[in-house]
Protein backbone atom coordinates (compact mmCIF):
# COMPACT_ATOMS: atom_id res chain seq x y z
CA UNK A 1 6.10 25.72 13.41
CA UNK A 2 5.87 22.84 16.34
CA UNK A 3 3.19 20.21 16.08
CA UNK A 4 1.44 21.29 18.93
CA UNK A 5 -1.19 19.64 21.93
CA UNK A 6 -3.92 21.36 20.45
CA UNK A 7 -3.52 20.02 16.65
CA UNK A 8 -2.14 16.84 17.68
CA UNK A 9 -6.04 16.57 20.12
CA UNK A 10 -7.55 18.16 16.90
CA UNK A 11 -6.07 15.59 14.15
CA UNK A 12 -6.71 12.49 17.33
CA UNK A 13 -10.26 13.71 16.86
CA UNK A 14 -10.68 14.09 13.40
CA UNK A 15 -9.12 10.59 12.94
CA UNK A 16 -11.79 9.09 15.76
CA UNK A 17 -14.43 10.67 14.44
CA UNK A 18 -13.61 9.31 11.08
CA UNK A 19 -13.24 5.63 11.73
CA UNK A 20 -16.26 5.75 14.27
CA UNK A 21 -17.81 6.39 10.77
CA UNK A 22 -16.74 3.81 9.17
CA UNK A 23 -17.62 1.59 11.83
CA UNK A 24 -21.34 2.72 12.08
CA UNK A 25 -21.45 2.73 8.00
CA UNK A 26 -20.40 -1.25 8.92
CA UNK A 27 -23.22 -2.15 11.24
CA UNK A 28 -25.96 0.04 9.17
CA UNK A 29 -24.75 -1.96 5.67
CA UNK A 30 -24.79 1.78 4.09
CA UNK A 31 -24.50 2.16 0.49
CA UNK A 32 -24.14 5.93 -0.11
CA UNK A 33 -23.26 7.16 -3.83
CA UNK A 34 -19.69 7.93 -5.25
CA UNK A 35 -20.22 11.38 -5.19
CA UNK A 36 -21.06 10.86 -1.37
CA UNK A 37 -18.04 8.79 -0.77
CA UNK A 38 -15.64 11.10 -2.53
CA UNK A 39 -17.15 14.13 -0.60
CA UNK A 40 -16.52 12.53 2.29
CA UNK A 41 -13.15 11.44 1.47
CA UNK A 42 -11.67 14.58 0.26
CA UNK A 43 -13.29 16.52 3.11
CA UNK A 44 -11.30 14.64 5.76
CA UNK A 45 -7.68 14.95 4.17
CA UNK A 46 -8.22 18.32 4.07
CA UNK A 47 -8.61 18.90 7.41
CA UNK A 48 -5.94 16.56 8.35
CA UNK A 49 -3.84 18.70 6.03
CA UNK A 50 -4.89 21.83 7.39
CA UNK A 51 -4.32 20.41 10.99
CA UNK A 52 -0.53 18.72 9.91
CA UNK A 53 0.78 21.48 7.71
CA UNK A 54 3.30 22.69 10.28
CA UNK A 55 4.61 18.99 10.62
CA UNK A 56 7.72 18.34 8.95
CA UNK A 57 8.43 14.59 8.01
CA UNK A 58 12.01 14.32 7.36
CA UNK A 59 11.87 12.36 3.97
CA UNK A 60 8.70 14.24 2.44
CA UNK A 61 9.96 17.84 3.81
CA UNK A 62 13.42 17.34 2.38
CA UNK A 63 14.35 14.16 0.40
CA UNK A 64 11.18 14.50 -1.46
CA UNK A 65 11.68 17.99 -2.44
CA UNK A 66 15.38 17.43 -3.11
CA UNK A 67 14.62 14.67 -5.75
CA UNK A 68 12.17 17.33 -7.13
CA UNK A 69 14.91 19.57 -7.60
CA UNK A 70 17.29 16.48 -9.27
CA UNK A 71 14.44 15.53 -12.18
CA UNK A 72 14.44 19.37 -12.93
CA UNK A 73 18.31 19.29 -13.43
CA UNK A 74 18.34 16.20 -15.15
CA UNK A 75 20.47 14.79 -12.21
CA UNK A 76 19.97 11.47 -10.86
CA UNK A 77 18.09 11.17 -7.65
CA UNK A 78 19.80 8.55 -6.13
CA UNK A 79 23.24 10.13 -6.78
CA UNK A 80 22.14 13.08 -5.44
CA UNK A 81 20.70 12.77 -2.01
CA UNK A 82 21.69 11.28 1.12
CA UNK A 83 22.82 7.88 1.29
CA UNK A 84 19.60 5.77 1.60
CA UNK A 85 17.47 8.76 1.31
CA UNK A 86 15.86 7.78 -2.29
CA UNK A 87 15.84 4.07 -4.09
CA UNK A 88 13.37 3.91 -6.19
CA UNK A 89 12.45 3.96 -10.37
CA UNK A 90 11.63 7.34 -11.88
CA UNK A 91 7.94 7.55 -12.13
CA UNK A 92 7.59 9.04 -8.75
CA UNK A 93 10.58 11.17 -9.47
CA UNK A 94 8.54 13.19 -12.12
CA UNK A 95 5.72 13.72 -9.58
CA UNK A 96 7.62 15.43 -7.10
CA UNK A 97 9.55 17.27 -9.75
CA UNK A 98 6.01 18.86 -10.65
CA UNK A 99 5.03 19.60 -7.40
CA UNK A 100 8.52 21.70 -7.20
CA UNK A 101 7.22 23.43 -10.34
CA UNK A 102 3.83 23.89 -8.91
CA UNK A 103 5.70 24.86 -5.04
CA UNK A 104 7.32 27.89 -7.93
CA UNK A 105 4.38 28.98 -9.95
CA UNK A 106 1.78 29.54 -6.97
CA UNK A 107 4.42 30.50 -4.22
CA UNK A 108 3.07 28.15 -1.69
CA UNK A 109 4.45 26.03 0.80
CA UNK A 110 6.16 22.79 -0.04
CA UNK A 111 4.05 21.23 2.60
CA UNK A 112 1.22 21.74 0.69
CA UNK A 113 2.38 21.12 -2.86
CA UNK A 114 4.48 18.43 -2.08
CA UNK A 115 1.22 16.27 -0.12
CA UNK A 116 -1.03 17.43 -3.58
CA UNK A 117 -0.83 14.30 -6.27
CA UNK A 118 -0.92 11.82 -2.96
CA UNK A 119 -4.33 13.39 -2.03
CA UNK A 120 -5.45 13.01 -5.35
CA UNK A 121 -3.78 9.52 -5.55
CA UNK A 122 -6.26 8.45 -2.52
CA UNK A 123 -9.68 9.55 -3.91
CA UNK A 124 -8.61 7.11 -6.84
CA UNK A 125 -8.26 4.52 -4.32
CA UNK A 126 -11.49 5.55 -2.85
CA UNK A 127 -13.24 4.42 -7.04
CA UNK A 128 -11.10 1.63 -7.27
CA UNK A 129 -11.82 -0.67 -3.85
CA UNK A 130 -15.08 0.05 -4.78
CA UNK A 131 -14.20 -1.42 -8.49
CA UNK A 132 -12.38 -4.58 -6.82
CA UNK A 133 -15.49 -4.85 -4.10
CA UNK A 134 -18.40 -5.71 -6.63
CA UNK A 135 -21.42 -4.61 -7.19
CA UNK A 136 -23.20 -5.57 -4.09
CA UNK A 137 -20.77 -4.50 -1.51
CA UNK A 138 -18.77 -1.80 -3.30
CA UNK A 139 -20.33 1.41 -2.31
CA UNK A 140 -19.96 0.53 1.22
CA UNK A 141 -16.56 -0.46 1.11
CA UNK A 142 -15.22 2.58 -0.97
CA UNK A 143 -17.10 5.08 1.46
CA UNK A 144 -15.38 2.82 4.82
CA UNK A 145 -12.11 3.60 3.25
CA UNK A 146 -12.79 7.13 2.38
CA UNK A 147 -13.35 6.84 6.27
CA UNK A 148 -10.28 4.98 7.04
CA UNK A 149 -8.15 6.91 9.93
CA UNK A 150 -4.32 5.80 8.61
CA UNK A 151 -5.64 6.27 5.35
CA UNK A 152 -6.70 9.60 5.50
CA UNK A 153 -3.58 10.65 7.72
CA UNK A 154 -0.91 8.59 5.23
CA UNK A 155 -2.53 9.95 2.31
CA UNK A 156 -1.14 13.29 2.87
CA UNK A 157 2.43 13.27 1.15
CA UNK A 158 3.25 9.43 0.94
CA UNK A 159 3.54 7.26 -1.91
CA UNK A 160 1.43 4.63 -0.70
CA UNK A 161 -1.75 6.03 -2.08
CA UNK A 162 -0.27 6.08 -5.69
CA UNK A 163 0.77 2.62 -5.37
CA UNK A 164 -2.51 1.24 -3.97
CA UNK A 165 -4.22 2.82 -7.01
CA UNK A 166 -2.18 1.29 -9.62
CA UNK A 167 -2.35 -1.99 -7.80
CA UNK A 168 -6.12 -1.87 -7.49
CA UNK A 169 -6.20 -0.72 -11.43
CA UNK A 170 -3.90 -3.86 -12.33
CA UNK A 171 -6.39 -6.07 -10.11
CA UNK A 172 -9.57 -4.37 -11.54
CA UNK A 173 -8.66 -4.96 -15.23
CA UNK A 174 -8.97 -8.38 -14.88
CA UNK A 175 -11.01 -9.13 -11.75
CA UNK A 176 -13.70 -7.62 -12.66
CA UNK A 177 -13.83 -9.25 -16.10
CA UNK A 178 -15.28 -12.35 -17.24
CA UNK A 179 -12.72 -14.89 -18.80
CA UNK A 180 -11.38 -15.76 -21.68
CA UNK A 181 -8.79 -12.45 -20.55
CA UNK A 182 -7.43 -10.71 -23.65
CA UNK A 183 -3.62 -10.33 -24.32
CA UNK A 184 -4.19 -6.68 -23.67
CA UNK A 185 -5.77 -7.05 -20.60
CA UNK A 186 -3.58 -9.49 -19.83
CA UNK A 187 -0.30 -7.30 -20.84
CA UNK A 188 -2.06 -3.92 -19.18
CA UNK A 189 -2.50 -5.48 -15.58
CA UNK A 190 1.26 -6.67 -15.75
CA UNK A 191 2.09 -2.58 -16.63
CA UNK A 192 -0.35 -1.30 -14.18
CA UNK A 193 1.23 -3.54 -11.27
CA UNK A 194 5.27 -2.78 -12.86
CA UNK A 195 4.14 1.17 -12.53
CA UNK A 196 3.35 0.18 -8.92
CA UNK A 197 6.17 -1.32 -8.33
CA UNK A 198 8.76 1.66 -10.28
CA UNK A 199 6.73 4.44 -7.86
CA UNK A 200 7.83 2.00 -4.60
CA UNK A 201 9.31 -1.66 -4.27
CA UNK A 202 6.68 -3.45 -2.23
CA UNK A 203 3.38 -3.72 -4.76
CA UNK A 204 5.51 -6.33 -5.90
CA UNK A 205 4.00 -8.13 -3.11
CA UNK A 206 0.59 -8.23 -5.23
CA UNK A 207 1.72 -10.19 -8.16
CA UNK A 208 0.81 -13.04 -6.95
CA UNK A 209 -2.90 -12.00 -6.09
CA UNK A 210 -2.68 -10.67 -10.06
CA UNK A 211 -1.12 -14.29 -11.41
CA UNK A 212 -4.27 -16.10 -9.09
CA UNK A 213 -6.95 -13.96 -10.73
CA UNK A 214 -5.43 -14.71 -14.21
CA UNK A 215 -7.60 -17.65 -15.74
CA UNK A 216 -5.34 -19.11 -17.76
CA UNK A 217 -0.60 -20.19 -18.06
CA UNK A 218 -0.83 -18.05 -20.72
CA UNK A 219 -2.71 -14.94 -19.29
CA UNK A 220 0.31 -14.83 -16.42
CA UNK A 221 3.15 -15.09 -18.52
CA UNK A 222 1.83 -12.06 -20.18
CA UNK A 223 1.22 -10.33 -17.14
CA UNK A 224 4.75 -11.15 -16.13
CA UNK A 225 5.81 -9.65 -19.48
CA UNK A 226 3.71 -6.77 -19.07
CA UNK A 227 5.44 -5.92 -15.70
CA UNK A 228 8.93 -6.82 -16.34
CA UNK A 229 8.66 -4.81 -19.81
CA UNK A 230 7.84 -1.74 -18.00
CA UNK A 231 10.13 -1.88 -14.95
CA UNK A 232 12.79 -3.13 -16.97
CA UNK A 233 12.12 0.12 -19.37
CA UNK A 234 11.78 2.18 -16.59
CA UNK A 235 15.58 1.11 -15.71
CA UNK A 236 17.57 1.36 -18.79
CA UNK A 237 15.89 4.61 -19.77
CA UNK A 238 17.40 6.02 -16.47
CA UNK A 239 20.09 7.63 -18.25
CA UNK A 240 17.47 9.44 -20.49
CA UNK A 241 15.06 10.44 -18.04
CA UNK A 242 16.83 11.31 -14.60
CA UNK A 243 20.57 11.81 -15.91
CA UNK A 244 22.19 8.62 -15.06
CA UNK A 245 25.14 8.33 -15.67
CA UNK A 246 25.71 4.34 -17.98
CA UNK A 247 28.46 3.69 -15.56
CA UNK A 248 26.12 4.27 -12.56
CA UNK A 249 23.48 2.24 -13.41
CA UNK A 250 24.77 -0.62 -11.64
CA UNK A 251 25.30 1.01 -8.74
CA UNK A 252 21.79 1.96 -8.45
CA UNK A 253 20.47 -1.20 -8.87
CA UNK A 254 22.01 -2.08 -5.74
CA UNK A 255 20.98 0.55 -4.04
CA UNK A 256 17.30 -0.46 -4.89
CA UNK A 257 17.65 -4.08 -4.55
CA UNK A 258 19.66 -3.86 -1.40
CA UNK A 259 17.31 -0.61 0.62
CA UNK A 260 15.87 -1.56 3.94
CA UNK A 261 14.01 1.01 6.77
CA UNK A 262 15.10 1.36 9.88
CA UNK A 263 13.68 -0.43 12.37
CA UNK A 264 11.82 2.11 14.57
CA UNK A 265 8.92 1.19 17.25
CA UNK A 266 7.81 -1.74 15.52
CA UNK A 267 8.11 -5.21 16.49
CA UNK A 268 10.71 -7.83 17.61
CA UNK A 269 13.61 -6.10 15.62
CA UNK A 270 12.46 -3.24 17.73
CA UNK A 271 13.23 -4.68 21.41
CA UNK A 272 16.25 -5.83 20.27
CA UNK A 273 17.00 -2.39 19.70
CA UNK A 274 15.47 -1.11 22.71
CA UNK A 275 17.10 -4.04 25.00
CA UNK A 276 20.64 -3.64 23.89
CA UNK A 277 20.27 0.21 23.18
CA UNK A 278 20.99 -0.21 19.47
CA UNK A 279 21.43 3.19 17.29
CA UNK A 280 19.28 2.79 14.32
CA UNK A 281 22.32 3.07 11.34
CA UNK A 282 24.89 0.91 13.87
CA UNK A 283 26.59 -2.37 12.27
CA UNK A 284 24.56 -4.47 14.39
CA UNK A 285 21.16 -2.89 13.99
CA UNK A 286 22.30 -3.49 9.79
CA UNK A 287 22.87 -6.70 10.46
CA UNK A 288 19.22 -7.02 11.89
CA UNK A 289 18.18 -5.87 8.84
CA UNK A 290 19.29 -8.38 6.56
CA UNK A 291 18.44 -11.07 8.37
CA UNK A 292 14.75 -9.81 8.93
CA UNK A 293 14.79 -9.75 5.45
CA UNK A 294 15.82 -12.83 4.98
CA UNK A 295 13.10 -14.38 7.18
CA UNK A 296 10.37 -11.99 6.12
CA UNK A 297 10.99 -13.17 2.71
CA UNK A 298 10.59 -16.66 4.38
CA UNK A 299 7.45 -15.62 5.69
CA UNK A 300 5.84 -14.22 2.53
CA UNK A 301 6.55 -16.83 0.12
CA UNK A 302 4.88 -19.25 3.02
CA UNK A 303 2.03 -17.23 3.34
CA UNK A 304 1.83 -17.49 -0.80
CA UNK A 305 1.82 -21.12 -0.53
CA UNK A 306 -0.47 -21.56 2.26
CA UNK A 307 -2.84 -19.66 0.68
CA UNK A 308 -2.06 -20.17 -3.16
CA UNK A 309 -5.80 -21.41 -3.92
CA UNK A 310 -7.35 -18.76 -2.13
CA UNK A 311 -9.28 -15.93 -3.84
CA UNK A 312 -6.86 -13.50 -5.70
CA UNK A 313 -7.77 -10.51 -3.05
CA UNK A 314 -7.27 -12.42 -0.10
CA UNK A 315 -3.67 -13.28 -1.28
CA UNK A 316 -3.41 -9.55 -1.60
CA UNK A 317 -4.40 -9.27 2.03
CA UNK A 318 -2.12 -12.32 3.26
CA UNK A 319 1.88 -11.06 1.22
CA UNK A 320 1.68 -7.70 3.99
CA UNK A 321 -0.17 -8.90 6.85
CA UNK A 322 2.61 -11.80 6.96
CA UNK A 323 5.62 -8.75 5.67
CA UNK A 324 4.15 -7.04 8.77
CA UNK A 325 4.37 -9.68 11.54
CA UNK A 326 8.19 -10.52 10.38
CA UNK A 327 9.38 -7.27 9.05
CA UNK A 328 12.67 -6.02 10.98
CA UNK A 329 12.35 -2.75 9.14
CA UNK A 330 9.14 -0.68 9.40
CA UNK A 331 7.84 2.58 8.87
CA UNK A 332 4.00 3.73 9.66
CA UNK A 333 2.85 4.19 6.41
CA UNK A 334 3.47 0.50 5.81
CA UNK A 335 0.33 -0.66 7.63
CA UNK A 336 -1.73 0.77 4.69
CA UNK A 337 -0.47 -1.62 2.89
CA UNK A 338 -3.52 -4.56 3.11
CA UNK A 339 -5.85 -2.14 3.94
CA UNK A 340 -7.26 -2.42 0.59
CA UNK A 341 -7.64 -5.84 0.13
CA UNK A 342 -8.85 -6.23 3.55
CA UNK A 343 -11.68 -3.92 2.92
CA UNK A 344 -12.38 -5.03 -0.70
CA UNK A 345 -13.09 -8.93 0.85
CA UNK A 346 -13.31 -8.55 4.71
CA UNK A 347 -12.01 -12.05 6.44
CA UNK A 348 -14.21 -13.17 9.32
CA UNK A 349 -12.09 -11.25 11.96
CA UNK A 350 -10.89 -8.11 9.82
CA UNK A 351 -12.08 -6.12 12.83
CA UNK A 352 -9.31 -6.97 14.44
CA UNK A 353 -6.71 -5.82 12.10
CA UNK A 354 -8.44 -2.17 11.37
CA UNK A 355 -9.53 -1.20 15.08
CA UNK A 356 -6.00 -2.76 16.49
CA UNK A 357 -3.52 -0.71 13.80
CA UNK A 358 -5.66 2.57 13.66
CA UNK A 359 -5.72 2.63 17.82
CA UNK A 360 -1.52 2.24 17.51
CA UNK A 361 -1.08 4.73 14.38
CA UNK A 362 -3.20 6.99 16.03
CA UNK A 363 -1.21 7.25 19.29
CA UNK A 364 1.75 6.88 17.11
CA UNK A 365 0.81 9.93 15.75
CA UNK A 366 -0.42 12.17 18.85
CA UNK A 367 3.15 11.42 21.25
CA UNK A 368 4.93 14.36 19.08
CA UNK A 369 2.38 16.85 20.32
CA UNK A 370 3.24 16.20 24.17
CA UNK A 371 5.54 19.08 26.09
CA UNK A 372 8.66 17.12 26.70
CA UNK A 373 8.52 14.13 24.35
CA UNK A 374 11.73 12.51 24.35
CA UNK A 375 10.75 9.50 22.28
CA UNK A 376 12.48 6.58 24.49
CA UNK A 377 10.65 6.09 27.19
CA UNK A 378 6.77 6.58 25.28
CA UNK A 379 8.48 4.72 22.16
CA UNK A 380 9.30 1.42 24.84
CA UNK A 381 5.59 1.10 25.37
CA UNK A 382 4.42 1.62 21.73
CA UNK A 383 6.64 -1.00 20.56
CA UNK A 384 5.62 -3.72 23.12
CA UNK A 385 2.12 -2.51 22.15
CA UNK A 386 3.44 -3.33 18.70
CA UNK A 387 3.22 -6.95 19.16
CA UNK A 388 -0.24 -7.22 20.48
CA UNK A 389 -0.87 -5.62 16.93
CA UNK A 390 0.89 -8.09 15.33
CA UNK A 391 -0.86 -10.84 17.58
CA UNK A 392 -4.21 -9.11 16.05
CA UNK A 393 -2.93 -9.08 12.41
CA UNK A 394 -1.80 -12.48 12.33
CA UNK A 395 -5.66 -13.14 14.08
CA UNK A 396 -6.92 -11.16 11.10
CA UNK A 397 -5.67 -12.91 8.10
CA UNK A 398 -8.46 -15.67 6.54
CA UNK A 399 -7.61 -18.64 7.80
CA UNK A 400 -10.85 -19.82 7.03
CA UNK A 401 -10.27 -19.00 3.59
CA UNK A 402 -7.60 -21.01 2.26
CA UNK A 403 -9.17 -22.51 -0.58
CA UNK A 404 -12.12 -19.81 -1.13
CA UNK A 405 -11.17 -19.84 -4.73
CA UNK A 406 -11.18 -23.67 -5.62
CA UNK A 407 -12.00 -25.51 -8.96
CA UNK A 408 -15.55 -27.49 -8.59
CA UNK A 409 -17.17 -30.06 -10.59
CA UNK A 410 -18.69 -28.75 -13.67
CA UNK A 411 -22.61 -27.97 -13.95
CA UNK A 412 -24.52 -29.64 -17.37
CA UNK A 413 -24.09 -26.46 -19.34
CA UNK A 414 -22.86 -25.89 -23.35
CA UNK A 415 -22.34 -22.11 -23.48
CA UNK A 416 -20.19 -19.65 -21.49
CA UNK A 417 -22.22 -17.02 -20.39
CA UNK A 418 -21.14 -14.12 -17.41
CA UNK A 419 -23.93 -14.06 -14.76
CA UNK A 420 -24.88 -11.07 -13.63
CA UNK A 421 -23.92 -9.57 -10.32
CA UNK A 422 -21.50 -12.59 -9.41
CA UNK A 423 -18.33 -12.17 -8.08
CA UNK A 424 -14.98 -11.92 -9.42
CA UNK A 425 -13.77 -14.86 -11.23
CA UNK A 426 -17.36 -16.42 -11.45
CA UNK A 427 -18.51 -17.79 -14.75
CA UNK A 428 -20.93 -20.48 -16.40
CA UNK A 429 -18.44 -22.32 -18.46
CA UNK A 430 -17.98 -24.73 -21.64
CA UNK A 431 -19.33 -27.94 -20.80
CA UNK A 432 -16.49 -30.33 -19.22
CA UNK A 433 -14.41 -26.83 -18.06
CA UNK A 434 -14.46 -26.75 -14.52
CA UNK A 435 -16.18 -23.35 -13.02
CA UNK A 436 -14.27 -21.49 -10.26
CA UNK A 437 -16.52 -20.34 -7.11
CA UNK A 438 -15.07 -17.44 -5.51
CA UNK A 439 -15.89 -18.65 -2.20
């Protein structure tokens, strides 16, 4: 069944109506309970579900089921789908293989089984920014994201919702925590983050908003042993959990390390392609590829340093924002990605990163539904539009917050105590240990 006018006007308004929510929940400072939040929350994806269940996204209406189908034959995914179709670790492998099972058992549509643990995966996220948000500001925060319009829309299907979750676990564990941080705490964010990181390759951009809110050398090299343990694991297990062959495991390691997107309606990779009529898979548009890799792996390790005293969540806002200004390979679901961490600890100007993306995603969204769409000449606009987005990301990012997360002079204290209600990272320390002020 065609997405059609009527459900693309009927998702456009759903999604409006939703971050016109948010925005009044903003300006009125409200504070409504979990329950409230999660209400809310699970009441808008299932309308947009309701409203999108005739769409048929390529990779979640075929790849996903087909690496489904792999797990349950014990046949490895990335052997056995279309070349680029699937890169990734296992964990997200078994997901979709029990959403095949549960497709089976209650004779439903994939489209509906297939979107199920991602839905779920989101209300999580919904708990946890309120987690990573404090006490004073959390309930709003969770209940603006519940509201989010690209949130609600992406969490139907994707894997982004999943990976948020386990990154927002990995940051809660210790965030949220007074130091001295225990081994296991240490160890368990490190796993948390390297689960992220199996289901999808980018919450690797996090780790170093998890080393920052580490208190201690020690603390991150157990972190970093946490996560390597488990993604490591995750690899050499392959051949006991998906069917991989020994002899193949190589070969999917470069197909992991080595995956890019294609570059679609986004940004300056995007004219190129426009201007000199580029087909997405061609040699050149490849070659665009790896050098936007190269330099938006140049951009995100400046961005680090810029920022590298800044407070653990605003380096979680600053890896994207900067993967998403350079990035020569883009798909829509990628602007979740510092949605999170944007909401968790607002910058000054956040406002312009949240009403700029959800206006593009949500035309993004609605050109299907037109009579006629042929993609080119709409798609020329939206990706010109794409740089005034970019404009307002880079605008977005705290610039005013660079060293928000500084070492000060000591107060005249002798006993560590956690103070109540203070923000993450705050603590009265041993007398001659410098405290750290959040900013």
């Amino acid at each position: 069944m065609r997405f059609t006018m009527s459900n693309g006007a009927a998702v456009t308004e759903l999604l409006i109506v939703a971050g016109v929510l948010a925005f009044i929940a903003e300006r009125r400072r409200w504070r409504p309970p979990l329950w409230a939040a999660l209400t809310v929350g699970l009441g808008f994806r299932l309308q947009a579900l309701l409203l999108t269940h005739m769409t048929k996204p390529y990779d979640i209406f075929n790849d996903y089921r087909v690496v489904g189908r792999s797990v349950l034959l014990h046949q490895d995914p990335i052997l056995h789908i279309r070349p680029s179709g699937w890169s990734y670790l296992p964990p997200y492998d078994f997901v979709l293989a029990g959403e095949v099972e549960l497709q089976r058992y209650l004779h439903i549509s994939w489209l509906y089984a297939g979107r199920s643990f991602s839905l779920v995966a989101d209300l999580a996220v919904i708990v946890l920014i309120g987690v990573v948000a404090g006490a004073e500001t959390g309930a709003l925060r969770r209940f603006q994201y519940a509201c989010y319009p690209i949130a609600i829309y992406n969490s139907l299907g994707r894997m982004e919702a999943t990976c948020l979750a386990l990154m927002l676990a990995a940051l809660a564990l210790v965030l949220r925590r007074d130091p001295p941080i225990s081994t296991r705490r240490a160890l368990g964010s490190g796993a948390l983050l390297g689960l992220a990181a199996g289901v999808n390759s980018w919450p690797i951009l996090f780790l170093p908003a998890l080393l920052r809110a580490l208190p201690s050398r020690r603390a991150r090299l157990e972190a970093a042993l946490g996560l390597a343990t488990v993604v490591g694991g995750l690899f050499v297990t392959m051949p006991l959990t998906v069917g991989t062959p020994v002899r193949d495991l190589p070969r999917d390691a470069w197909a992991m390390l080595t995956y890019h997107a294609t570059s679609g309606t986004w940004g300056w990779s995007a004219v190129v392609g426009f201007v000199y009529r580029l087909h997405w898979y061609s040699p050149a548009s490849r070659l665009i590829g790896t050098v936007g890799s190269l330099v938006t792996l140049a951009a995100v390790v400046a961005a680090v340093w810029w920022w590298r005293r800044a407070h653990p969540l605003d380096l979680a806002s600053v890896a994207p924002c900067a993967l998403l200004a350079t990035t020569a390979s883009f798909g829509s679901q990628y602007l979740m990605w510092p949605v999170a961490s944007l909401l968790a600890r607002p910058p000054k100007r956040a406002w312009w990163f949240h009403a700029s993306v959800n206006t593009w995603s949500i035309v993004l969204i609605e050109l299907p539904a037109f009579p006629g769409y042929l993609g080119h000449p709409a798609d020329r606009y939206l990706t010109m539009a794409s740089l005034l987005v970019i404009l307002a990301i880079i605008v977005a990012m705290p610039w005013d917050r660079r060293t928000a997360f500084a070492a000060v002079k000591p107060p005249v204290t002798t006993e560590r105590t956690g103070v109540p209600g203070s923000a993450p990272g705050t603590v009265q320390p041993v007398s001659g240990q410098p405290t750290i002020n959040p900013g």
